[in-house]
Protein backbone atom coordinates (compact mmCIF):
# COMPACT_ATOMS: atom_id res chain seq x y z
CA UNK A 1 -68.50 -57.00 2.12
CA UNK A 2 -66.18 -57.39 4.82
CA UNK A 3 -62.56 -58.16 5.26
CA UNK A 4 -62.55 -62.19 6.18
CA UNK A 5 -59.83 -61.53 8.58
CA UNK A 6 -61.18 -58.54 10.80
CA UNK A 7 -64.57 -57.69 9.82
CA UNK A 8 -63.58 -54.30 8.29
CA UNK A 9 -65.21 -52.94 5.18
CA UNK A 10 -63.85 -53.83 2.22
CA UNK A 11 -63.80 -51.03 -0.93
CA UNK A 12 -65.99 -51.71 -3.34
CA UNK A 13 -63.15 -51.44 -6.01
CA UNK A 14 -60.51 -54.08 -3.97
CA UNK A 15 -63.60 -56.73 -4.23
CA UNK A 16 -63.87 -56.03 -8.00
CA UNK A 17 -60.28 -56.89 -8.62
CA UNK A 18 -60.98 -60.00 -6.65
CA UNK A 19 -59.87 -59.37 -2.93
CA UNK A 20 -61.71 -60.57 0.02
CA UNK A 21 -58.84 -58.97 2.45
CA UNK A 22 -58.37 -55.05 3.44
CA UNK A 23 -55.39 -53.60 3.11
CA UNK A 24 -54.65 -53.51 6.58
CA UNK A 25 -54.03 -57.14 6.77
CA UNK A 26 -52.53 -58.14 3.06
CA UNK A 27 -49.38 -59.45 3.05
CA UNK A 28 -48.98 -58.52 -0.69
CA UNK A 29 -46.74 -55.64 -1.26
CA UNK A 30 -46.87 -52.75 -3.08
CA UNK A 31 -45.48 -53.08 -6.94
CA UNK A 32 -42.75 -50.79 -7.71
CA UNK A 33 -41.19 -49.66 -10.89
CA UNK A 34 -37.76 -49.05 -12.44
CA UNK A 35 -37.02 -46.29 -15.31
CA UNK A 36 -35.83 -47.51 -18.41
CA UNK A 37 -34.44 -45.22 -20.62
CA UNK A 38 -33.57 -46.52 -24.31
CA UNK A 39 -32.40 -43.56 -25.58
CA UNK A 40 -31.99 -39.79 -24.14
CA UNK A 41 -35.84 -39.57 -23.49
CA UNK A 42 -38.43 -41.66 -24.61
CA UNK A 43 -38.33 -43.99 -21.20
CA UNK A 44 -40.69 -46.62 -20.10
CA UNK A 45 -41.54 -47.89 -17.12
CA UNK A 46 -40.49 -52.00 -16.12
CA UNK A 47 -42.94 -53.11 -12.98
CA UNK A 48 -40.98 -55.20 -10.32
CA UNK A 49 -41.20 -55.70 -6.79
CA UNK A 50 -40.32 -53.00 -4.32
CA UNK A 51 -36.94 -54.88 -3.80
CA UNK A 52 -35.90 -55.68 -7.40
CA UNK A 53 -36.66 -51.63 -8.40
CA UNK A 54 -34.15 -50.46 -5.06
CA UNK A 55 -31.61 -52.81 -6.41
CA UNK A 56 -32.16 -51.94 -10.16
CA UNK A 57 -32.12 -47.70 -9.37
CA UNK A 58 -28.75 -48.79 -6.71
CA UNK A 59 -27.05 -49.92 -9.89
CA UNK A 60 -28.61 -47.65 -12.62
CA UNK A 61 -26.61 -44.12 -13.46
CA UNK A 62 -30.23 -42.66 -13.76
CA UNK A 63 -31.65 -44.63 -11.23
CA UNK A 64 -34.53 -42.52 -9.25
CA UNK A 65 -36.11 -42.83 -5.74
CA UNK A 66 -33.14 -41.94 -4.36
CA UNK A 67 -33.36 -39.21 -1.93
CA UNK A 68 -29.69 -37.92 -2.37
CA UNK A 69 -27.48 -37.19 -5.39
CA UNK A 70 -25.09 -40.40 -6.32
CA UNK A 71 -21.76 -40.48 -4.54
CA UNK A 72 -19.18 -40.36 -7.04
CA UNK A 73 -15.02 -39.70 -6.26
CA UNK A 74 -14.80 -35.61 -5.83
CA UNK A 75 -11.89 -34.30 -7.50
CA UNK A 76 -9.79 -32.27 -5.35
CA UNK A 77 -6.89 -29.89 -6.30
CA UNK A 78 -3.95 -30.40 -4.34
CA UNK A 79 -1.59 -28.08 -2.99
CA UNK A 80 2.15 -27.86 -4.65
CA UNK A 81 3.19 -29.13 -1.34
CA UNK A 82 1.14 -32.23 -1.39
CA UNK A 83 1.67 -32.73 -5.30
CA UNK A 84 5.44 -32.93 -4.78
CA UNK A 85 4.89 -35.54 -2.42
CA UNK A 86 2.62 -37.92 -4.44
CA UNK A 87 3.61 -36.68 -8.11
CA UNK A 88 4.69 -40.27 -9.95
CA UNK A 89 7.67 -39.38 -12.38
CA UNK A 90 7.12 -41.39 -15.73
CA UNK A 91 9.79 -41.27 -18.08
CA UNK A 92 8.84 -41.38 -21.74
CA UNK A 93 11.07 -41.80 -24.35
CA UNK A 94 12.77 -38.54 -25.52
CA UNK A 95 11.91 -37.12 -28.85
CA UNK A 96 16.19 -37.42 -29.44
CA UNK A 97 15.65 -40.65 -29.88
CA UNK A 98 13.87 -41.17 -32.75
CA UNK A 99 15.11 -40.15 -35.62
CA UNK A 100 13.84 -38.88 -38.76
CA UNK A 101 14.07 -38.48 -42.53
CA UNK A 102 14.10 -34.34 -42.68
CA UNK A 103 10.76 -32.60 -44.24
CA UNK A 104 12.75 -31.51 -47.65
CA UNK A 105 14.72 -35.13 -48.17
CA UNK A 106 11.31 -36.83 -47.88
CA UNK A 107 9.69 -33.87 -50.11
CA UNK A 108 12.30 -34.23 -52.53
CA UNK A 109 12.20 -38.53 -52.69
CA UNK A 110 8.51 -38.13 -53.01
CA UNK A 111 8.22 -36.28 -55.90
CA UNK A 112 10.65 -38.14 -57.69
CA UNK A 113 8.64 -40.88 -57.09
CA UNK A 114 5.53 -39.46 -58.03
CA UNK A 115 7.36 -38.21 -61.67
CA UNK A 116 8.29 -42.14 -62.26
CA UNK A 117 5.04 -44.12 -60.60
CA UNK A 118 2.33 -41.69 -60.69
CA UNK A 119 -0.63 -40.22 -58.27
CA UNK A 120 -1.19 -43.72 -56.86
CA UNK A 121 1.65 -45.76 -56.15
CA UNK A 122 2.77 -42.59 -54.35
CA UNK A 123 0.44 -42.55 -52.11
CA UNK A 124 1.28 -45.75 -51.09
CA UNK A 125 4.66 -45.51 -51.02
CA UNK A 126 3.87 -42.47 -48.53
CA UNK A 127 2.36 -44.91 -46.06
CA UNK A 128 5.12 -47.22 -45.94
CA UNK A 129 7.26 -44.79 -45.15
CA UNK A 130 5.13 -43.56 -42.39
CA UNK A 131 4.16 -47.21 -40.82
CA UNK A 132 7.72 -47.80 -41.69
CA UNK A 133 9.17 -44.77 -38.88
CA UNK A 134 10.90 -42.93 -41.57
CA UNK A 135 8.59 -40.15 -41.32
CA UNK A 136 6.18 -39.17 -38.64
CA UNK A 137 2.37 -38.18 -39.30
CA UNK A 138 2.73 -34.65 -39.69
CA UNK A 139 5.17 -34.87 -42.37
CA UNK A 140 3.21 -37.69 -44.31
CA UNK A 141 0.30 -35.40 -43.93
CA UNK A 142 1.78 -32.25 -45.54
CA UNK A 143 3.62 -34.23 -48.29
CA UNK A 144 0.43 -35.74 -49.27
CA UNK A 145 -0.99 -32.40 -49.67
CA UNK A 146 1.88 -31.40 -51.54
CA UNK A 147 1.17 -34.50 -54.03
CA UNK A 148 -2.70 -34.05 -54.48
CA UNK A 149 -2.10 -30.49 -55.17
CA UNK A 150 0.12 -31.32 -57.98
CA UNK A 151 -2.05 -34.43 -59.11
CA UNK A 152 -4.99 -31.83 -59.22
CA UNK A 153 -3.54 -28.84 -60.89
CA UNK A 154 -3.43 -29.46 -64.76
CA UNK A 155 0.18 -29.09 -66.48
CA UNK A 156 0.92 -26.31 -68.69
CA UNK A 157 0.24 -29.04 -71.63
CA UNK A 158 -2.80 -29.89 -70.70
CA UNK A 159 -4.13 -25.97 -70.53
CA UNK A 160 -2.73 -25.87 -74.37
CA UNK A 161 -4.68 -28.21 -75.10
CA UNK A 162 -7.59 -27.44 -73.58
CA UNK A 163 -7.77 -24.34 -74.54
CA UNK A 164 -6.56 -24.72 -78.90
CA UNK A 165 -9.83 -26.51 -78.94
CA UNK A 166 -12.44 -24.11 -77.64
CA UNK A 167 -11.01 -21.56 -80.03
């Protein structure tokens, strides 16, 4: 068969798929495809126009078809010359500021605490002095440490007890 436009021969194959026109004169373009990639491999393919699969790879991270690695913002070391110049100065809030219940006056309120209200209740009295600024993190931290160890470790009592019954 031949193309209806100029008389060329048509492939066998474009007149199964239902052309009449070569390829020469078609005005159909080529399909195109973008990359989809759900997870870190594994990717499918999405078929869109030649257009719609520039614009899609333009905007995607791991867009392909692109001929040139992706322009991203370099990172360049300065000189100390040129960092003096630019260098912002930020003042935070000096550490003087803030103050503090020392390490051994919390330690000490703790554990009294702990003898009156127990394992519990001290724990939460810990966090409201912490959310409360009386105590910063670190010092919450190792007093709580200090607390489970001696909610974990049996009393004296308890070992005398434990141990008149095996016998």
């Amino acid at each position: 068969m031949n193309c209806s436009r100029c008389d060329i021969v048509v492939p066998r194959g474009r007149i199964d798929m239902g052309y009449t026109i070569c390829t020469e004169c078609s005005t159909e373009e080529k399909v195109s495809c973008h990359t989809i990639y759900p997870h870190k491999t594994g990717g499918y393919i999405q078929v869109v126009t030649k257009e719609q699969s520039d614009n899609l790879n333009r905007l995607d991270r791991r867009g392909t078809g692109s001929k040139s690695a992706k322009h991203y913002k370099s990172i360049i070391k300065k000189k100390s010359e040129d960092l003096n110049k630019t260098v912002k100065v930020v003042r935070y809030r000096t550490s003087s500021s803030i103050t503090y219940t020392t390490y051994d006056t919390a330690l000490k309120q703790v554990l009294d605490y702990y003898d009156e209200w127990g394992y519990e209740s001290t724990l939460q009295q810990l966090r409201k002095m912490n959310s409360s600024g009386d105590i910063p993190l670190v010092t919450r931290v190792k007093i709580q440490d200090v607390i489970t160890d001696k909610y974990l470790t049996p009393s004296p009592r308890t070992l005398i007890r434990k141990f008149n019954k095996q016998i």
